[in-house]
C-alpha atoms as a PDB file:
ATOM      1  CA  UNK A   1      87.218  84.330 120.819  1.00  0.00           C
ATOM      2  CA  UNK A   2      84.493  81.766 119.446  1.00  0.00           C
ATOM      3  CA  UNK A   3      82.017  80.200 121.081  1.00  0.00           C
ATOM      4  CA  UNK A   4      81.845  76.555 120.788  1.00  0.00           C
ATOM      5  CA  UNK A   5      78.629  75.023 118.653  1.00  0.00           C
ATOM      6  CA  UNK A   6      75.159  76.157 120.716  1.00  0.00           C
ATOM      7  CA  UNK A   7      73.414  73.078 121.710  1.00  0.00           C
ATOM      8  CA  UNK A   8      69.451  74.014 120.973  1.00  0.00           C
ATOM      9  CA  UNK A   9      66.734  73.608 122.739  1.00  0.00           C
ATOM     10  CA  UNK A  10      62.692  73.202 122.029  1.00  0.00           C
ATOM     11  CA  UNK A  11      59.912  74.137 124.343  1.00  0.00           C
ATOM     12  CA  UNK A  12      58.470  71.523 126.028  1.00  0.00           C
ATOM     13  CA  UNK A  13      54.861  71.970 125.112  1.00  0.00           C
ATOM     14  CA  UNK A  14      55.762  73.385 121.622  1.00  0.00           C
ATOM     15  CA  UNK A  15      57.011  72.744 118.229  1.00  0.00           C
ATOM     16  CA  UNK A  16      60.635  74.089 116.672  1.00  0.00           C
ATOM     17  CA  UNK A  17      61.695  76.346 115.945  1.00  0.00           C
ATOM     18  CA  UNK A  18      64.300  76.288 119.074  1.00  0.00           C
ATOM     19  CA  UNK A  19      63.390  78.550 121.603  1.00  0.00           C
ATOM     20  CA  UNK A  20      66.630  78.359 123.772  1.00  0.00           C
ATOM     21  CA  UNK A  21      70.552  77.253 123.572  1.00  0.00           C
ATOM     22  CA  UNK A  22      73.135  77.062 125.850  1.00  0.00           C
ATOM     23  CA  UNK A  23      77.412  77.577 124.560  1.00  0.00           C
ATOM     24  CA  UNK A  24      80.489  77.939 125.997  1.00  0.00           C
ATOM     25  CA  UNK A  25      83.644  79.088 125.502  1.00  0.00           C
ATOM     26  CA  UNK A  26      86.854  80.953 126.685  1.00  0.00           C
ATOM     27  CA  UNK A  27      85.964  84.074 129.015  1.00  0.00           C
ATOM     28  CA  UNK A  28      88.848  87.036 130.714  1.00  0.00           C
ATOM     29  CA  UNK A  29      89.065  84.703 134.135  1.00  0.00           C
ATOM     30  CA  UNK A  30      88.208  81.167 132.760  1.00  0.00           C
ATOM     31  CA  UNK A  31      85.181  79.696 130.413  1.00  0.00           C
ATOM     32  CA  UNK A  32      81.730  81.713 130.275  1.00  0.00           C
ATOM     33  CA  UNK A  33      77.999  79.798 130.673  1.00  0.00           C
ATOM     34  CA  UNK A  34      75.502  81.170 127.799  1.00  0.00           C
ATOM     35  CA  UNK A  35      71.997  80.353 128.301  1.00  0.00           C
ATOM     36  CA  UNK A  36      69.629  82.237 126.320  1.00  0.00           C
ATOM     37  CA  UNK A  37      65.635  81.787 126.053  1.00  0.00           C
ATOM     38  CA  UNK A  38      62.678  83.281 124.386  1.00  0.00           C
ATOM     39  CA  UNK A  39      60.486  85.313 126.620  1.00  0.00           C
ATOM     40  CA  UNK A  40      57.658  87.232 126.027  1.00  0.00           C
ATOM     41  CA  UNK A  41      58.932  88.069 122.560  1.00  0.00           C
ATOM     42  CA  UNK A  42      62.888  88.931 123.797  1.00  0.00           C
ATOM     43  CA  UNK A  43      66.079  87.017 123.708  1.00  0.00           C
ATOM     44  CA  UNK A  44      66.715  86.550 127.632  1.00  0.00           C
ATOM     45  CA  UNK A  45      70.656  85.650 127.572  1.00  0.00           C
ATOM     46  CA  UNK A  46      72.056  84.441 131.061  1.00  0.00           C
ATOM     47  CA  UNK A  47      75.882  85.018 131.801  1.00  0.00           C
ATOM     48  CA  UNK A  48      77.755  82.704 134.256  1.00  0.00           C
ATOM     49  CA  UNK A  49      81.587  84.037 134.834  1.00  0.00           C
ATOM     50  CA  UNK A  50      83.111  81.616 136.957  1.00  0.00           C
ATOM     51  CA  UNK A  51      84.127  82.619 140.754  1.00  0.00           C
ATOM     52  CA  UNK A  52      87.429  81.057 142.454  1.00  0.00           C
ATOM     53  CA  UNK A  53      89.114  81.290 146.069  1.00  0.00           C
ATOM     54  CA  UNK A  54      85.685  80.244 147.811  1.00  0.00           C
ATOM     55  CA  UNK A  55      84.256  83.786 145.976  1.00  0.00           C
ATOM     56  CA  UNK A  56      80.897  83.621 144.621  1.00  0.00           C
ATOM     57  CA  UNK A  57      80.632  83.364 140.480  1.00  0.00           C
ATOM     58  CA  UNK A  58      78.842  86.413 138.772  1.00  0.00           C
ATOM     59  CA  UNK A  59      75.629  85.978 137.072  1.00  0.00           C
ATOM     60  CA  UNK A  60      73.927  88.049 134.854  1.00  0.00           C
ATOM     61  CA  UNK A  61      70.884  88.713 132.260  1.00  0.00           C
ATOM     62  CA  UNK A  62      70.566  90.686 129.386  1.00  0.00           C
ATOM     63  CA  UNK A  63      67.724  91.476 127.017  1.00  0.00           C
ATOM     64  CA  UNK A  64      67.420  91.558 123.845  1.00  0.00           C
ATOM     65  CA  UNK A  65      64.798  92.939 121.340  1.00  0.00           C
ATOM     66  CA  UNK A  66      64.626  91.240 117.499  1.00  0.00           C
ATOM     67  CA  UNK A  67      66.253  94.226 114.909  1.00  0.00           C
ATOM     68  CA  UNK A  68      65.444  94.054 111.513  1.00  0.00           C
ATOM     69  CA  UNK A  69      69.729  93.592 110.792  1.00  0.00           C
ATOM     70  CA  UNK A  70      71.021  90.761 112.404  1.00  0.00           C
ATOM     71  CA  UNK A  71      73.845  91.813 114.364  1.00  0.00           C
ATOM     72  CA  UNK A  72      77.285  90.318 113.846  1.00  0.00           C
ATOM     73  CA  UNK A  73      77.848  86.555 115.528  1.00  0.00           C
ATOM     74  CA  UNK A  74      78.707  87.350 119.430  1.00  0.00           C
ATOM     75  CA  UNK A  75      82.014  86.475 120.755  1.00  0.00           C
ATOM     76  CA  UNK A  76      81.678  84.805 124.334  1.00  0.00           C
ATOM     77  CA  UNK A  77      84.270  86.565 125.227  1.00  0.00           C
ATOM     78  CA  UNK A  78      83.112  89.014 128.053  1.00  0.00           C
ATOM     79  CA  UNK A  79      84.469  92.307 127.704  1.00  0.00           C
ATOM     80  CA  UNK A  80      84.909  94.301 131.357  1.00  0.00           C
ATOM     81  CA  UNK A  81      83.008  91.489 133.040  1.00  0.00           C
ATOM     82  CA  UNK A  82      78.745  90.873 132.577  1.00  0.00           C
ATOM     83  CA  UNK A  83      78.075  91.808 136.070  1.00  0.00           C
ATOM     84  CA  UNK A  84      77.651  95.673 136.715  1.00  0.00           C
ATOM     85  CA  UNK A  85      77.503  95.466 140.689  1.00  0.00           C
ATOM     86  CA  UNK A  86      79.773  94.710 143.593  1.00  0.00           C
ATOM     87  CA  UNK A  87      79.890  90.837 144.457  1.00  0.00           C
ATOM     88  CA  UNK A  88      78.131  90.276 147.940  1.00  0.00           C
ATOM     89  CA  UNK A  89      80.962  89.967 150.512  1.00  0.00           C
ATOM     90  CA  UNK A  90      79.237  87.027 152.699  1.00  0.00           C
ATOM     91  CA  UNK A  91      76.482  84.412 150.345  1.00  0.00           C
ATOM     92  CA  UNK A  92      73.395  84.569 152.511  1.00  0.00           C
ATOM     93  CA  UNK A  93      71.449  81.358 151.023  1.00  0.00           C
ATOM     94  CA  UNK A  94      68.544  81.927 153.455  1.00  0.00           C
ATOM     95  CA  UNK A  95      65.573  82.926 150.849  1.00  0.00           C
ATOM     96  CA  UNK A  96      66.753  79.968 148.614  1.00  0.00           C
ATOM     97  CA  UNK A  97      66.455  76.824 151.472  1.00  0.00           C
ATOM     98  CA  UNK A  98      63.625  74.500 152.399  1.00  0.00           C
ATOM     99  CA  UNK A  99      61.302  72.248 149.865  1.00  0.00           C
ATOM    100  CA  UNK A 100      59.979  73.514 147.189  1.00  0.00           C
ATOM    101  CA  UNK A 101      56.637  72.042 145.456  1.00  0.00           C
ATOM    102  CA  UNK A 102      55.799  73.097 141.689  1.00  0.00           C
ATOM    103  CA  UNK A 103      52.835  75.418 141.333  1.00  0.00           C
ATOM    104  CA  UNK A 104      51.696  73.178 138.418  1.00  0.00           C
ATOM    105  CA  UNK A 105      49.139  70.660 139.086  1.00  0.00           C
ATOM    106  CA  UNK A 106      50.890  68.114 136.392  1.00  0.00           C
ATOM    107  CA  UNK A 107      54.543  69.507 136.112  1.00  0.00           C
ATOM    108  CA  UNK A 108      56.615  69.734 132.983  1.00  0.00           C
ATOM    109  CA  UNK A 109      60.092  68.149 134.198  1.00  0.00           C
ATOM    110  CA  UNK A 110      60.926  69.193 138.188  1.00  0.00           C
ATOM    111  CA  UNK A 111      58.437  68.140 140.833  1.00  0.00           C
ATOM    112  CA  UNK A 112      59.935  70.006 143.632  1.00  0.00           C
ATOM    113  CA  UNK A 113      63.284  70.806 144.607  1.00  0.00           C
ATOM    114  CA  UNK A 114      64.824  70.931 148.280  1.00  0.00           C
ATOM    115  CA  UNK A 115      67.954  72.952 148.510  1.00  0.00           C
ATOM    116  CA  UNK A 116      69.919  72.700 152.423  1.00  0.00           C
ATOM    117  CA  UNK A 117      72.978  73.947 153.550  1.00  0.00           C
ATOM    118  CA  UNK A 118      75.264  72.541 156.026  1.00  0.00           C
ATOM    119  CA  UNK A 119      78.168  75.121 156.709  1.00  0.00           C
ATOM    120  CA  UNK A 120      79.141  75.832 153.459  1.00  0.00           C
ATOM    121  CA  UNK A 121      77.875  72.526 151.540  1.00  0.00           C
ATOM    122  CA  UNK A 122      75.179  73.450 149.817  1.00  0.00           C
ATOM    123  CA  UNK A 123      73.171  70.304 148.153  1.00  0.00           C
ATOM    124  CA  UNK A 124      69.605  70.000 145.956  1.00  0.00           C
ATOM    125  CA  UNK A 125      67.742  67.065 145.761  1.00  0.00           C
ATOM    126  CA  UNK A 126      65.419  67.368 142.185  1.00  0.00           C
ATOM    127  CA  UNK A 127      62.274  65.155 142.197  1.00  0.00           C
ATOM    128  CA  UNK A 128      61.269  64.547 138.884  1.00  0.00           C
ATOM    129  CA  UNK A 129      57.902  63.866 137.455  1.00  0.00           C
ATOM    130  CA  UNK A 130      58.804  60.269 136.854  1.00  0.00           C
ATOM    131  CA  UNK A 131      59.763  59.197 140.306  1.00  0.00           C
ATOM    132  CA  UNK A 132      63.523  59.450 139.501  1.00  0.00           C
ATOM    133  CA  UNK A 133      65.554  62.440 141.644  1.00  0.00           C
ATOM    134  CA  UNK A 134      68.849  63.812 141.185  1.00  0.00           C
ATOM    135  CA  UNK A 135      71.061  65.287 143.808  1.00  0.00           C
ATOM    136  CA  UNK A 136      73.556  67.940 143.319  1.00  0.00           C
ATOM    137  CA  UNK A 137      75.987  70.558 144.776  1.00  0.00           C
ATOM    138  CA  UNK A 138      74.523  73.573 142.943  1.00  0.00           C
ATOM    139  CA  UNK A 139      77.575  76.473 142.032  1.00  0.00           C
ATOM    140  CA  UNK A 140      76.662  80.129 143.579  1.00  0.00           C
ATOM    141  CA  UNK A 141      76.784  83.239 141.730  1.00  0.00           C
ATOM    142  CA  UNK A 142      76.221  86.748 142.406  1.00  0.00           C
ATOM    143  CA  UNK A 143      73.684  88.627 140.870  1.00  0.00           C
ATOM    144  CA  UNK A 144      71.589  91.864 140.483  1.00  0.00           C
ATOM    145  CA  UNK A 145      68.029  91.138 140.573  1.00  0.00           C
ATOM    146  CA  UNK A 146      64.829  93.456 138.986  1.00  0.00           C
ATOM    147  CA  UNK A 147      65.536  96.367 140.973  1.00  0.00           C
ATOM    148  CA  UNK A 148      69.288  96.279 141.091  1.00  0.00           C
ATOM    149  CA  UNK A 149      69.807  95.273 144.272  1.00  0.00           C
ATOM    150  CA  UNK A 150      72.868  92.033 144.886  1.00  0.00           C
ATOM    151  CA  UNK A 151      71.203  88.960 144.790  1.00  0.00           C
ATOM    152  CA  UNK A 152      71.882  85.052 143.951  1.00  0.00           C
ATOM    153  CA  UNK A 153      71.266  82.541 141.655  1.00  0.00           C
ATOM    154  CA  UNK A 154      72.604  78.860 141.363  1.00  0.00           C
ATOM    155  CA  UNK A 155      73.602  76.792 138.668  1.00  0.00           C
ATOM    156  CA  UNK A 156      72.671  72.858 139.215  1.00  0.00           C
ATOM    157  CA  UNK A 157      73.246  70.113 136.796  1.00  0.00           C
ATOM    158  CA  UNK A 158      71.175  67.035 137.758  1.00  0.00           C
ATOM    159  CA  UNK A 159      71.724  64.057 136.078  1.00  0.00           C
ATOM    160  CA  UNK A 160      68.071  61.880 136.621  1.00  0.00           C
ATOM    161  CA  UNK A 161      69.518  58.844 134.849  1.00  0.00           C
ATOM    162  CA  UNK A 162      67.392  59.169 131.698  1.00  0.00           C
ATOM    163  CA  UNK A 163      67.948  62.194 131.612  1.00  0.00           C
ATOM    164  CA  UNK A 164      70.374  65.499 132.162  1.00  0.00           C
ATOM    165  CA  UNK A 165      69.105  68.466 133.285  1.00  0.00           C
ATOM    166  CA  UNK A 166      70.680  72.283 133.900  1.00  0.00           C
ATOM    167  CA  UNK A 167      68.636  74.412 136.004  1.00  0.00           C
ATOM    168  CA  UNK A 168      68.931  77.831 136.265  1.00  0.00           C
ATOM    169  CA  UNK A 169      67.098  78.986 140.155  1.00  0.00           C
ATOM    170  CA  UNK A 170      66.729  82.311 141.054  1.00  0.00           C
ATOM    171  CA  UNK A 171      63.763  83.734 144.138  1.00  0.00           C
ATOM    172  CA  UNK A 172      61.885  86.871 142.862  1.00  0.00           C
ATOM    173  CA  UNK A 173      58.884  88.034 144.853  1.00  0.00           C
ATOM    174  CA  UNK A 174      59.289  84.711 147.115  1.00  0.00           C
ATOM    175  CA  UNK A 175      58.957  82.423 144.234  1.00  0.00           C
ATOM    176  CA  UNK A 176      61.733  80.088 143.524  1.00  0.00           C
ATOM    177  CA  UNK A 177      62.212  80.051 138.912  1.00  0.00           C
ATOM    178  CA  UNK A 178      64.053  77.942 137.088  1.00  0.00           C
ATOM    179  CA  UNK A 179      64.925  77.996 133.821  1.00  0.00           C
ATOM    180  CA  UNK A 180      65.315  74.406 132.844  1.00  0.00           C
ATOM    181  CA  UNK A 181      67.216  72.916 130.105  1.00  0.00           C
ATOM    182  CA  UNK A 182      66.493  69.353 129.689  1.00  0.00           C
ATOM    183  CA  UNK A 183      68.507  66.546 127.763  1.00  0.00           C
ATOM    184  CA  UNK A 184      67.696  62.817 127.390  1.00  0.00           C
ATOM    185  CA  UNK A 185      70.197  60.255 125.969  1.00  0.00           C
ATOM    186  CA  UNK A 186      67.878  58.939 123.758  1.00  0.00           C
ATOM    187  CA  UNK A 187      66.600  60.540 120.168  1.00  0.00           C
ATOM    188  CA  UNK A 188      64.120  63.193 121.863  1.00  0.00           C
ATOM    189  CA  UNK A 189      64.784  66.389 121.315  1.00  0.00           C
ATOM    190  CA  UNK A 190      66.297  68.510 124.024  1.00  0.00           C
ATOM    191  CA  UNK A 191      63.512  70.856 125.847  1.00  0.00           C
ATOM    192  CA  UNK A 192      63.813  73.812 127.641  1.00  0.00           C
ATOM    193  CA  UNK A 193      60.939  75.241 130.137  1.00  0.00           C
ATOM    194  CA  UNK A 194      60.258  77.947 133.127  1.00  0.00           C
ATOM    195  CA  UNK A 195      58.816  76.224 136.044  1.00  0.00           C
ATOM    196  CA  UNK A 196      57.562  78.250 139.298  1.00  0.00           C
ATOM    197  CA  UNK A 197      57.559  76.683 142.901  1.00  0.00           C
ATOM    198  CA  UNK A 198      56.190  77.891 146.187  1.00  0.00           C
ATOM    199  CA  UNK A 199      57.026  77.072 149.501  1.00  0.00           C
END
């Protein structure tokens, strides 16, 4: 199984080459989510397996260190599943809600974000650095975080008028990341960028 032409993605304070893409394409229970970035000199390569039947999705990350043979084009195609750990049995969203304020003094692309829950409708508001926001009803997935205990992280796509915007949010030592990838309908190049917010 092939994945479908990677759309590419620049940083936002750098020049090409591209530094992240995202695909798609035909997975064992429905389509698979690739997301990969740079990072620190690795290929960081998210995984989103859809859920179904109110069950979370599964979400996880891989590494990947530059070898001196490329290896053969990937398939997206996920053999035995991406996620090595059991799938939380109830989605506690409690670490994730409230307002959350970039740590940047002048942001790159997401202001703040306020994610609220109201039995089980979730919804984000994004403030952009513009003045324009974009609301959404962010998709849940399981994960494992750094020390391989179950964790979460949601999948928005905010659509700010000018622009469209996926953001990847996951909380790690009480800080809420996302992993933005950032498309305007006009002729500038998509952007991606890792922004940090605190309570």
């Amino acid at each position: 199984m092939r994945c479908r032409p990677p759309r590419l993605f620049v940083a936002a304070d750098a020049e090409p080459p591209a530094v992240a893409f995202t695909a798609a394409g035909p997975g064992a229970g429905g389509e698979v989510l690739l997301q990969g970035n740079l990072n620190l000199g690795l290929l960081v390569l998210g995984t989103y397996e859809s859920g179904g039947d109110g069950v979370p999705g599964r979400f996880s990350r891989r590494f990947f260190a530059r070898r001196e043979r490329p290896p053969a084009p990937p398939s997206c195609g996920v053999a035995g599943g991406g996620f090595a750990g059991p799938a939380p049995e109830a989605v506690d969203l409690g670490a994730m809600l409230g307002r959350w304020r970039n740590a940047e003094p002048r942001p790159t692309a997401v202001a703040g974000i306020h994610l609220e829950q109201a039995g089980d409708d979730l919804r984000l508001r994004a403030d952009g650095i513009d003045g324009a926001f974009a609301s959404a009803r962010p998709a849940v997935y399981a994960c494992l975080d750094e020390a391989g205990q179950p964790s979460l992280c949601l999948l928005a796509r905010c659509d700010f008028g000018r622009r469209r915007s996926e953001l990847q949010l996951r909380v790690t030592g009480g800080v809420l990341v996302s992993a933005g990838f950032h498309a305007a309908g006009d002729r500038r190049r998509p952007f991606f960028v890792r922004e940090f917010y605190h309570r």
